[in-house]
Protein backbone atom coordinates (compact mmCIF):
# COMPACT_ATOMS: atom_id res chain seq x y z
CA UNK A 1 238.59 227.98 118.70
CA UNK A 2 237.89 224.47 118.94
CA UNK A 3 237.51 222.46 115.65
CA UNK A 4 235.59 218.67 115.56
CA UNK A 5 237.32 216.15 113.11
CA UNK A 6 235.77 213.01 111.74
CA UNK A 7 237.01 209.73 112.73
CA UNK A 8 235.55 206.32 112.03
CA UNK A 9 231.59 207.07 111.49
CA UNK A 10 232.48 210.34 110.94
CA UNK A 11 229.87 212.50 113.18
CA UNK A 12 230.85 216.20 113.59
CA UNK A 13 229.67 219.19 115.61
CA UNK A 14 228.40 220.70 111.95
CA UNK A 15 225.50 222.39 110.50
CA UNK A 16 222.33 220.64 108.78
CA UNK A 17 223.38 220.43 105.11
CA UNK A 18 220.26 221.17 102.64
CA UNK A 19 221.49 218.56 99.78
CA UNK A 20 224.64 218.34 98.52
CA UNK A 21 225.20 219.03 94.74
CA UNK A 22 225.45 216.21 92.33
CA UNK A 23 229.31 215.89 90.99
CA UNK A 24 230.60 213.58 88.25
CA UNK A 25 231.37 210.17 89.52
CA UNK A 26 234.60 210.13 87.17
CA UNK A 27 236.00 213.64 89.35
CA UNK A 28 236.49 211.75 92.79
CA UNK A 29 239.09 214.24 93.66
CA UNK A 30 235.88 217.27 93.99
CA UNK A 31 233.29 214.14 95.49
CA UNK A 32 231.98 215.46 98.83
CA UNK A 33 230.61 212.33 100.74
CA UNK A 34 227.78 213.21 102.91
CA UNK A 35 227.00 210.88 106.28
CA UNK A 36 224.23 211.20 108.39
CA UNK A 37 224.60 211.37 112.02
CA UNK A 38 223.03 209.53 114.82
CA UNK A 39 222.77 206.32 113.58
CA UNK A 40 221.00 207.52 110.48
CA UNK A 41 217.72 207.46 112.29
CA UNK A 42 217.77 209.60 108.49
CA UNK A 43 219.76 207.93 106.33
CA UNK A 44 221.56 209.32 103.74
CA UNK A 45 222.76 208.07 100.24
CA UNK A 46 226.54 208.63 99.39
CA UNK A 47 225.60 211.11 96.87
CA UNK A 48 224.13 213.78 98.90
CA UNK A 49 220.96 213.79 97.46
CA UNK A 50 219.16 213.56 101.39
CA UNK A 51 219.61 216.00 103.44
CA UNK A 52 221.55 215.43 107.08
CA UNK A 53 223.77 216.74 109.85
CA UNK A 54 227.20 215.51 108.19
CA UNK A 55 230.62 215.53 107.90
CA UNK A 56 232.13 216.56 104.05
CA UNK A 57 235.08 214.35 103.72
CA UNK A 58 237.22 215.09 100.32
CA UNK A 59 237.54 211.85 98.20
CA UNK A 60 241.12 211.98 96.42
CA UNK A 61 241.74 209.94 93.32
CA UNK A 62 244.39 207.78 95.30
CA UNK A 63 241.00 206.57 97.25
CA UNK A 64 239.77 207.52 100.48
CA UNK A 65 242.15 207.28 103.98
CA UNK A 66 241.33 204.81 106.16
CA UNK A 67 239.86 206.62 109.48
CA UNK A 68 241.95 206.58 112.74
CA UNK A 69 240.91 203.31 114.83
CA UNK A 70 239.55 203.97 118.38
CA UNK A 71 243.00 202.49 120.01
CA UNK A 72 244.94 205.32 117.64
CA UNK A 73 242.26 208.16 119.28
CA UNK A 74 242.69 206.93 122.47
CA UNK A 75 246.89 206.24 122.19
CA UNK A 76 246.89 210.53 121.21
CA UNK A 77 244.70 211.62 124.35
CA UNK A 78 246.63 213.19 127.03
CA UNK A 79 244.02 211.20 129.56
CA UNK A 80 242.45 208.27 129.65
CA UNK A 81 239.23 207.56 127.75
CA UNK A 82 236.26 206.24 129.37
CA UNK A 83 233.30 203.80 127.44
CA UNK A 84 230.33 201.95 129.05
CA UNK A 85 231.18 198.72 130.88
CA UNK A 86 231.65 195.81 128.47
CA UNK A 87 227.79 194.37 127.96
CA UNK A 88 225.58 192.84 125.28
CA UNK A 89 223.02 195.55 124.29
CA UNK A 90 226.01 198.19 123.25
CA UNK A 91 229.07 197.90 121.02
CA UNK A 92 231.17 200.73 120.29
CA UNK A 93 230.28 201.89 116.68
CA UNK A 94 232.66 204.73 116.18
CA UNK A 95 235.01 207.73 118.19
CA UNK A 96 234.93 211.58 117.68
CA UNK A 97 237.36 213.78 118.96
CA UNK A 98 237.38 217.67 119.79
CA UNK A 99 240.85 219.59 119.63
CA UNK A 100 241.84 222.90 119.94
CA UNK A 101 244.67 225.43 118.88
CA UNK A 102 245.59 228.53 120.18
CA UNK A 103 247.91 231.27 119.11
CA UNK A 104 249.91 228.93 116.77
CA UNK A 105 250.39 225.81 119.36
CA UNK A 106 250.47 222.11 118.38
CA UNK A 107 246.40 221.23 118.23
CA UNK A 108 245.53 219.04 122.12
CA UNK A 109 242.64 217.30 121.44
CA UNK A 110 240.47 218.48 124.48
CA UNK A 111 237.33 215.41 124.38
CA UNK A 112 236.69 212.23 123.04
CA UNK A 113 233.29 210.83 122.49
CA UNK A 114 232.06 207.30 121.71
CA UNK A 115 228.70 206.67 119.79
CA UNK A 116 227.61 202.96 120.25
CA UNK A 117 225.24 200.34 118.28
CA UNK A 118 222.45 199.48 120.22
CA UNK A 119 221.09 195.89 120.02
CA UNK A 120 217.91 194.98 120.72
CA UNK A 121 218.42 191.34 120.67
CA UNK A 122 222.07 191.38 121.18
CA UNK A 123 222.47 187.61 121.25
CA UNK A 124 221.20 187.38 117.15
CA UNK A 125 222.26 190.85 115.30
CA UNK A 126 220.67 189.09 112.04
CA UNK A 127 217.27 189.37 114.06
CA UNK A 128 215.04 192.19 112.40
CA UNK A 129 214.27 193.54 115.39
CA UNK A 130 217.85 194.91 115.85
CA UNK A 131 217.12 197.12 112.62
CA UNK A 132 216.28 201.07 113.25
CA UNK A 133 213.24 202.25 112.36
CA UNK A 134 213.49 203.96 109.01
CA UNK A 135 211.47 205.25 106.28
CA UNK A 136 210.68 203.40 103.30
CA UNK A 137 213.04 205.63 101.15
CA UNK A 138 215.87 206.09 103.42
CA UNK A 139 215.97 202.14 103.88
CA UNK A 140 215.94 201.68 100.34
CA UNK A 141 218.79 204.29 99.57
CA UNK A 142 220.49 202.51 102.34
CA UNK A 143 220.06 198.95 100.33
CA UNK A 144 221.08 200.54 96.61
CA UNK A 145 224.79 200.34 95.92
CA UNK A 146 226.56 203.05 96.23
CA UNK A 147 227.09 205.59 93.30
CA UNK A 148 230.81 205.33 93.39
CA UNK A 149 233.19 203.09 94.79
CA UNK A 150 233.89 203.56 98.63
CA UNK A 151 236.61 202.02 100.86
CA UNK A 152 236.39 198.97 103.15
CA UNK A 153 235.97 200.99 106.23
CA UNK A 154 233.41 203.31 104.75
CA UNK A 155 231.03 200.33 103.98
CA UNK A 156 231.56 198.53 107.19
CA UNK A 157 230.00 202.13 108.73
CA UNK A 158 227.48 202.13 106.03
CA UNK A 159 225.88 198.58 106.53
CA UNK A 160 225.58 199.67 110.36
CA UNK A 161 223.28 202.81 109.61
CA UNK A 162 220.71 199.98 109.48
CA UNK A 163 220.59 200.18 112.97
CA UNK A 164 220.30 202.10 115.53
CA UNK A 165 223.18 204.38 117.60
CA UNK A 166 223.90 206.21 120.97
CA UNK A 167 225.16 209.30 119.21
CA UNK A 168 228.35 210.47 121.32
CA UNK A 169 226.93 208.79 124.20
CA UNK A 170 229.61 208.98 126.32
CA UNK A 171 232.17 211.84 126.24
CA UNK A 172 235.30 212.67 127.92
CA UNK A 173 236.57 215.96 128.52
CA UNK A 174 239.83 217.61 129.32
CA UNK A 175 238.50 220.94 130.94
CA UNK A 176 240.62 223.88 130.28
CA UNK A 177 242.85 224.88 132.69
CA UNK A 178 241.10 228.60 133.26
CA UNK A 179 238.42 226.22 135.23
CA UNK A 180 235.75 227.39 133.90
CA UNK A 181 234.20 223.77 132.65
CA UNK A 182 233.17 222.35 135.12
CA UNK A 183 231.33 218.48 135.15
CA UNK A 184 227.56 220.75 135.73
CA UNK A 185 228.61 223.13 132.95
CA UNK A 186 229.89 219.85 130.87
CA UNK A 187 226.84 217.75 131.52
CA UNK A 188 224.51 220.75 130.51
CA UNK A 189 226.03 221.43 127.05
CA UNK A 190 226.18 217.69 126.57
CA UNK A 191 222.54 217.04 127.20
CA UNK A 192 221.63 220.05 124.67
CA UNK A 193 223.84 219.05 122.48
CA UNK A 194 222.69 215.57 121.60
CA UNK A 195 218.50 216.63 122.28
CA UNK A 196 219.78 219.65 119.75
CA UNK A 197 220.51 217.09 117.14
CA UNK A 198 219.11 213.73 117.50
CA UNK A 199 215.45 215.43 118.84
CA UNK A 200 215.60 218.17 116.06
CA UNK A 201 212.11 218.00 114.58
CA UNK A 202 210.64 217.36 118.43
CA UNK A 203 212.59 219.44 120.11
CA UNK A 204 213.58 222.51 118.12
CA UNK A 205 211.57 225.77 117.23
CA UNK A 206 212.40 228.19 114.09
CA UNK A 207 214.94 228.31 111.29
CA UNK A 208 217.72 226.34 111.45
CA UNK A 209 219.81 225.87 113.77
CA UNK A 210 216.44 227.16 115.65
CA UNK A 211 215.99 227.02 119.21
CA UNK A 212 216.50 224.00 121.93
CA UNK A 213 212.47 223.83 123.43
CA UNK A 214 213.04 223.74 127.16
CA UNK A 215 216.65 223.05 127.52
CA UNK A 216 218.63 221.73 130.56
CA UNK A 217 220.74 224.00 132.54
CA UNK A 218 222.34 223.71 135.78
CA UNK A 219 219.13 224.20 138.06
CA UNK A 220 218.24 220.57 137.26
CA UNK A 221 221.55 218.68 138.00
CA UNK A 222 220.86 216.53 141.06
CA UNK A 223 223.79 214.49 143.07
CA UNK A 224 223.97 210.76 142.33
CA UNK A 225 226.29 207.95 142.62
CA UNK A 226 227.80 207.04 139.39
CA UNK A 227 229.73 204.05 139.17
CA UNK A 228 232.97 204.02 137.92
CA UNK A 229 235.52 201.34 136.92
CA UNK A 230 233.68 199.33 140.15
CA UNK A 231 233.44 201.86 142.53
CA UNK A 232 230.62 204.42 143.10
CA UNK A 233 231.76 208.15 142.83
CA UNK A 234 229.68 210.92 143.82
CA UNK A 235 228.37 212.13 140.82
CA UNK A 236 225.50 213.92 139.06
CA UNK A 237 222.61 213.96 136.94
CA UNK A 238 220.31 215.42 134.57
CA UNK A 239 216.84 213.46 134.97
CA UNK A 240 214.40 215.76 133.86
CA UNK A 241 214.64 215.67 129.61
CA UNK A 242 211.22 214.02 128.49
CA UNK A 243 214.43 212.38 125.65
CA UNK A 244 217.61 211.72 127.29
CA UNK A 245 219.16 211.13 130.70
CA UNK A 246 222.19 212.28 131.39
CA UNK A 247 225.14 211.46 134.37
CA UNK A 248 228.43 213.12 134.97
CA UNK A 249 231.57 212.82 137.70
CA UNK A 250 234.72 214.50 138.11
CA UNK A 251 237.95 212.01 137.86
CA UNK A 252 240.66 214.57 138.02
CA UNK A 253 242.27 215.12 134.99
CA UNK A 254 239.24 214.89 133.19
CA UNK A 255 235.61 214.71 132.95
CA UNK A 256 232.93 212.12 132.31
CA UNK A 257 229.80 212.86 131.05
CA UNK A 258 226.69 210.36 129.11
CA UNK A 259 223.75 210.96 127.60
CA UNK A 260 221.50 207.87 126.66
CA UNK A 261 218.03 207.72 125.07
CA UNK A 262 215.44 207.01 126.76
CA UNK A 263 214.14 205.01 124.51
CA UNK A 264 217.23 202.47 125.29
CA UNK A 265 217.80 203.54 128.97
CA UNK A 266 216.06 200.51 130.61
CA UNK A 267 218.12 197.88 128.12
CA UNK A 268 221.82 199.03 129.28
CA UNK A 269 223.75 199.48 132.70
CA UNK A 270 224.53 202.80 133.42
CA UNK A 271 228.41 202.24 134.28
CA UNK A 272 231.26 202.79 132.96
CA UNK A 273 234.81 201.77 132.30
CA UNK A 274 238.05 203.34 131.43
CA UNK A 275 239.47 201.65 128.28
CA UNK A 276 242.82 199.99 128.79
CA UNK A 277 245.13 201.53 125.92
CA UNK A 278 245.64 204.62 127.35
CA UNK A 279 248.81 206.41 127.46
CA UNK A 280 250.51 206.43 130.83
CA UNK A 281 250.40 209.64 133.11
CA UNK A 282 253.17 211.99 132.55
């Protein structure tokens, strides 16, 4: 069974959490820290008190570990990691990793995803029209201090919910070697995944986790370029989400998917790059 782990921004495959209960600020070895994914489109205060699709990290009194940097992710991947070319509208915000265990083995991490900052006037970040759109009390929560003392890192990731994210835009995949991901069956449950959880109150019917309203599947993948560390690869694509658009190719050892906004989609270059500190091939 695969498992999701928090690193940087800490955004996880997890459940919607209802609202976390109050503890006492003096017991930081029992304080459950509750972040918001996607770029905190819904923010979240520190405490809890707003509800959000999270990550629970465990404060310790010693203070909380620094998160694994993006170059430590990418050093413990058995392939390399791809990212969107190098441009001004996108800066990588934070890496989340998949891994997997069976019958006792060492854990393999098995994808790597990259969420991004999006800038809408990415030559002045201090411009206000870089800042997500947020309600009134989730800005305001954002702008308190926090209730208790968090690290460095934590902070850095907290000033940048002000603004908005590509939520595991790109992901890399090692598929399994029974074969049976393949880059159509990748790109599909990528697609759903992020409409699933950055589209919730558009895009979902019932209870939670509810039901994905018109979902992709593998009837709408089309063939398409994709270019690739310079060159174009034949690839393919989902096109048809009224929210996202997504591309995939096969590079061998691994898989390449994305899934952008289309609310952002005419701002970036749809390319991509394969990130230089990456362990050699064994």
């Amino acid at each position: 069974m695969a498992w999701r782990r928090p690193v940087l921004s800490t955004v996880s495959r997890l459940g919607q959490c209802s609202a976390l209960p109050q503890r006492d600020a003096g017991d930081l070895d029992s304080v459950l820290v509750c972040w918001c994914r996607n770029a905190f489109s819904r923010a979240c205060r520190v405490d809890g008190s707003i509800g959000c699709e999270h990550v629970l990290l465990r404060a310790r009194s010693r203070g909380l570990p620094g998160a694994p940097t993006l170059a430590e992710v990418v050093a413990g991947f058995r392939v390399p990691v791809m990212s969107l070319v190098s441009q001004p509208a996108v800066e990588v915000r934070s890496v989340s990793t998949t891994a997997a265990s069976m019958n006792g083995e060492p854990t393999l991490l098995t994808s790597v995803s990259l969420s991004y900052t999006f800038w809408q006037v990415p030559e002045d970040h201090a411009d206000p029209a870089n800042l997500a759109d947020l309600a009134a009390v989730d800005r305001a929560a954002l702008n308190a201090p926090p209730i208790r003392p968090l690290p460095d890192w934590m902070m850095a990731q907290r000033e940048l919910m002000h603004y908005p994210m590509l939520w595991e835009a790109v992901m890399t995949t090692r598929p399994s070697d029974d074969g049976r991901q393949t880059p159509e069956s990748t790109l599909v449950d990528h697609v759903n995944y992020i409409v699933m959880n950055t589209f919730r109150e558009q895009r979902t019917v019932g209870g939670f986790p509810g039901e994905l309203d018109s979902p992709a599947t593998k009837k709408h993948i089309e063939h398409t370029p994709v270019r690739v560390d310079g060159a174009e690869l034949p690839g393919i694509r989902l096109d048809t989400d009224p929210n996202v658009y997504g591309v995939g190719v096969a590079l061998g050892d691994r898989i390449l998917t994305a899934v952008i906004s289309r609310d952002h989609l005419a701002d970036i270059t749809i390319a991509f790059a394969t990130l230089a500190s990456h362990p050699p091939a064994s």
